[in-house]
C-alpha atoms as a PDB file:
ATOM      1  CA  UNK A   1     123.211 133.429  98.830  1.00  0.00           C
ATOM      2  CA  UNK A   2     119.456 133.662  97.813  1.00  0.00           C
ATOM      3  CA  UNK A   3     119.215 129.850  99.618  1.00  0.00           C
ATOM      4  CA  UNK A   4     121.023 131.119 102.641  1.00  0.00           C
ATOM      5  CA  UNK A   5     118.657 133.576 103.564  1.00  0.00           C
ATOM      6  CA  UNK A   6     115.840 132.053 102.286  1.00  0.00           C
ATOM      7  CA  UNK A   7     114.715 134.433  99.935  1.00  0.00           C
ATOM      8  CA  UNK A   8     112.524 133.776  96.973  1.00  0.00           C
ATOM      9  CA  UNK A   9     112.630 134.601  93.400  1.00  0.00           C
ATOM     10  CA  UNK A  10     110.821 132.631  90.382  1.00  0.00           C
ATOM     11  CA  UNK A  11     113.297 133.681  87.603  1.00  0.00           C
ATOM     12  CA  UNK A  12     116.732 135.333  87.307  1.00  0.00           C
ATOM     13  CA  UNK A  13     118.354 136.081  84.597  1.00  0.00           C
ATOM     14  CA  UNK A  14     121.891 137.295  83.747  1.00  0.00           C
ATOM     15  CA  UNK A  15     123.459 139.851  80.770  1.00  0.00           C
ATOM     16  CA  UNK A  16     126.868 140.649  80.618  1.00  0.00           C
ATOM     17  CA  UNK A  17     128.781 143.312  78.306  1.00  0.00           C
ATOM     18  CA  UNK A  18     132.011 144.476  78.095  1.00  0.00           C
ATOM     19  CA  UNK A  19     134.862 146.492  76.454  1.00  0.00           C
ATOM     20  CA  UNK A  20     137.918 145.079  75.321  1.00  0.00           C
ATOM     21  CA  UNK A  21     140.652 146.820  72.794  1.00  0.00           C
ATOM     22  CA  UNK A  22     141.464 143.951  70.765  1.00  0.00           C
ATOM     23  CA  UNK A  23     144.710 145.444  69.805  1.00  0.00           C
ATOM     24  CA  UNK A  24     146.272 143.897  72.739  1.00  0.00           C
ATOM     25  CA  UNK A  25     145.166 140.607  71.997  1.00  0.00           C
ATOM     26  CA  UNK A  26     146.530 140.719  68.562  1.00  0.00           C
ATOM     27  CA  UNK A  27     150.284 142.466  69.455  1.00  0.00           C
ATOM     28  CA  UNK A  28     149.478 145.744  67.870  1.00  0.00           C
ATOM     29  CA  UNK A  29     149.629 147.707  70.691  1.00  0.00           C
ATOM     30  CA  UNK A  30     150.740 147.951  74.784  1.00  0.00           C
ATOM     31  CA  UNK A  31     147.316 147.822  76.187  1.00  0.00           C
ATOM     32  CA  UNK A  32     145.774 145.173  78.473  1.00  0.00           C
ATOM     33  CA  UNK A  33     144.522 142.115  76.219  1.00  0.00           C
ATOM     34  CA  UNK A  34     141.543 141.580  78.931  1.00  0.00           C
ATOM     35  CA  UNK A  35     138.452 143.902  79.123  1.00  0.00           C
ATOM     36  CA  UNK A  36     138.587 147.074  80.547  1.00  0.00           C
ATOM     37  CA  UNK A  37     135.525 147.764  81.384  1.00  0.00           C
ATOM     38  CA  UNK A  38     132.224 145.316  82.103  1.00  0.00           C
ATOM     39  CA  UNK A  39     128.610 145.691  82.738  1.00  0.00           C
ATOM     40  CA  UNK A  40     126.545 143.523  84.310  1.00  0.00           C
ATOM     41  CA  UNK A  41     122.922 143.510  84.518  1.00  0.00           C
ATOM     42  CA  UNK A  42     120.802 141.105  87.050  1.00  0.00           C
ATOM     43  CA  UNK A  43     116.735 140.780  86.551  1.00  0.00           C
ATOM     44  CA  UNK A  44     115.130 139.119  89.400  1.00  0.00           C
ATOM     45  CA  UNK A  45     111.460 138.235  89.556  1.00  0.00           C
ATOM     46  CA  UNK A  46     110.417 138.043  93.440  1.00  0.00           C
ATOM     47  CA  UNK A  47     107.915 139.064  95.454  1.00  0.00           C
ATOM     48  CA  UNK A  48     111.006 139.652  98.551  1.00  0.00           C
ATOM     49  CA  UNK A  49     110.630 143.284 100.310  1.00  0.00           C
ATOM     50  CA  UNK A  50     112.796 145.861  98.985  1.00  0.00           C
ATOM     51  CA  UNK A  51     114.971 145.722 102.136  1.00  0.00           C
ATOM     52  CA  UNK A  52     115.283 141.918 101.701  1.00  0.00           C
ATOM     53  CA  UNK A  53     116.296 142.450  98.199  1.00  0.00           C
ATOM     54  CA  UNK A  54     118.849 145.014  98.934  1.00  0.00           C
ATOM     55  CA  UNK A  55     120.399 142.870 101.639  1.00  0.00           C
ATOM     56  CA  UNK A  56     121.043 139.993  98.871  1.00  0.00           C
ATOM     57  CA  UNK A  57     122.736 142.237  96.683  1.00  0.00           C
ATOM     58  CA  UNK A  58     124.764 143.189  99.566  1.00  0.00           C
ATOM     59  CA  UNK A  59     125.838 139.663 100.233  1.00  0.00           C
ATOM     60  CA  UNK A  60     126.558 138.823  96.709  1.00  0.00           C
ATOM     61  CA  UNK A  61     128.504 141.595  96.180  1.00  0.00           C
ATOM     62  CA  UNK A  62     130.446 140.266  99.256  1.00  0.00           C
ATOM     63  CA  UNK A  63     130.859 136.615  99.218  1.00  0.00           C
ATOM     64  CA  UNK A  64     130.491 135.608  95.347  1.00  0.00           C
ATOM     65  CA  UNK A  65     133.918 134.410  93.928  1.00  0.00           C
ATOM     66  CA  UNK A  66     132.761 135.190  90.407  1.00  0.00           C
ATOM     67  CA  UNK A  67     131.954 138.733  91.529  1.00  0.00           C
ATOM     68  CA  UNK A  68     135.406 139.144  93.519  1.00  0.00           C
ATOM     69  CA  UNK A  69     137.427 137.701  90.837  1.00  0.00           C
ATOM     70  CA  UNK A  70     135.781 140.315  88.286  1.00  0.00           C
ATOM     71  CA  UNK A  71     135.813 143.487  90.782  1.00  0.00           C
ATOM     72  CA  UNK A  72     140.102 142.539  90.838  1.00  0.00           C
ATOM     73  CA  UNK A  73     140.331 141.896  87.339  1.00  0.00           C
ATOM     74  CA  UNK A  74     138.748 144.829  85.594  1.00  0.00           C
ATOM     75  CA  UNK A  75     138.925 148.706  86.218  1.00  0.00           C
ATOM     76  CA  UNK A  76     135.485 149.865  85.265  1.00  0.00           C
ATOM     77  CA  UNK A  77     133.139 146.933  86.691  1.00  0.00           C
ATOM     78  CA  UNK A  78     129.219 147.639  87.638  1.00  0.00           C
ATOM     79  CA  UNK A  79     126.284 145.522  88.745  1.00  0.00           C
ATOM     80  CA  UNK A  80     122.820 146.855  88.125  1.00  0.00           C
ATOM     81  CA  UNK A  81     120.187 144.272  89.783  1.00  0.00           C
ATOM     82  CA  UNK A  82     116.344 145.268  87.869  1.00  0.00           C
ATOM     83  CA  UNK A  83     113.669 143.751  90.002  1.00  0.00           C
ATOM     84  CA  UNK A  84     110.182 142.794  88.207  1.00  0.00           C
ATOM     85  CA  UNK A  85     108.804 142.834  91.365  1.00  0.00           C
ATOM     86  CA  UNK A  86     105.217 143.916  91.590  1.00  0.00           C
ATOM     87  CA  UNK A  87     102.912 144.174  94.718  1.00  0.00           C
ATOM     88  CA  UNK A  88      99.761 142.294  94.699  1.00  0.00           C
ATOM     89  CA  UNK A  89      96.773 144.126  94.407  1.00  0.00           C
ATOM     90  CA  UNK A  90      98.957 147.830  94.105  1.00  0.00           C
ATOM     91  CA  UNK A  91      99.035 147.688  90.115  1.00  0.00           C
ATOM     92  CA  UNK A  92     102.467 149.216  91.314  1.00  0.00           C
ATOM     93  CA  UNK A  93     106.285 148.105  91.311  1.00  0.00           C
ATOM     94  CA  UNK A  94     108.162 149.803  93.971  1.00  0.00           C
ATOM     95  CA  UNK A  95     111.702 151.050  94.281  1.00  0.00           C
ATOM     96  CA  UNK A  96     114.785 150.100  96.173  1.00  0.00           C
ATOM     97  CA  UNK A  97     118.037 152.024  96.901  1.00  0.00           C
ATOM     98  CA  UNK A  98     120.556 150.292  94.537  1.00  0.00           C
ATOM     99  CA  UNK A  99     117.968 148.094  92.558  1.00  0.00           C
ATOM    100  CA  UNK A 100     116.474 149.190  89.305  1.00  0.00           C
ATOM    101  CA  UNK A 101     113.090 148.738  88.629  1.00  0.00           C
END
């Protein structure tokens, strides 16, 4: 997505955690044997507005099959995009609706 709109980042990174009752997987109990819940946190470095930024989590939330496939699978499933995103010359990081900072 970030190529499709041209927007520019110089790092992103990915962390993913999740909760899973394991007695499922090992026949001890009637509960789902995948996770339940998952958390996923996305840092971006970019320089991109904060309405540019907001409109690319917007589209991956939309069109990524990864993302899709997840949001179907698992009841409890949340994104939280960080931006290290700093204006020049400010000494300030601003703040998006829907992007941590």
């Amino acid at each position: 997505m970030a190529e499709k709109i041209r927007f520019a980042y110089d790092n992103l990174e990915t962390f993913a955690e999740g909760d899973l009752d394991r007695r499922g997987r090992k026949g001890l109990a009637d509960v789902p044997v995948h996770f339940n819940a998952v958390r996923l946190t996305i840092k971006i470095k970019t320089d991109e507005s904060d309405k540019r930024l907001h409109r690319l989590t917007e589209l991956v939330a939309r069109y990524c099959p990864v993302d899709s496939l997840i949001k179907a699978a698992v009841p409890d499933y949340t994104v939280t995009w960080v931006s290290s995103q700093k204006l020049e010359g400010s000494g300030r990081s601003p703040t998006a609706p829907g992007v941590a900072r």
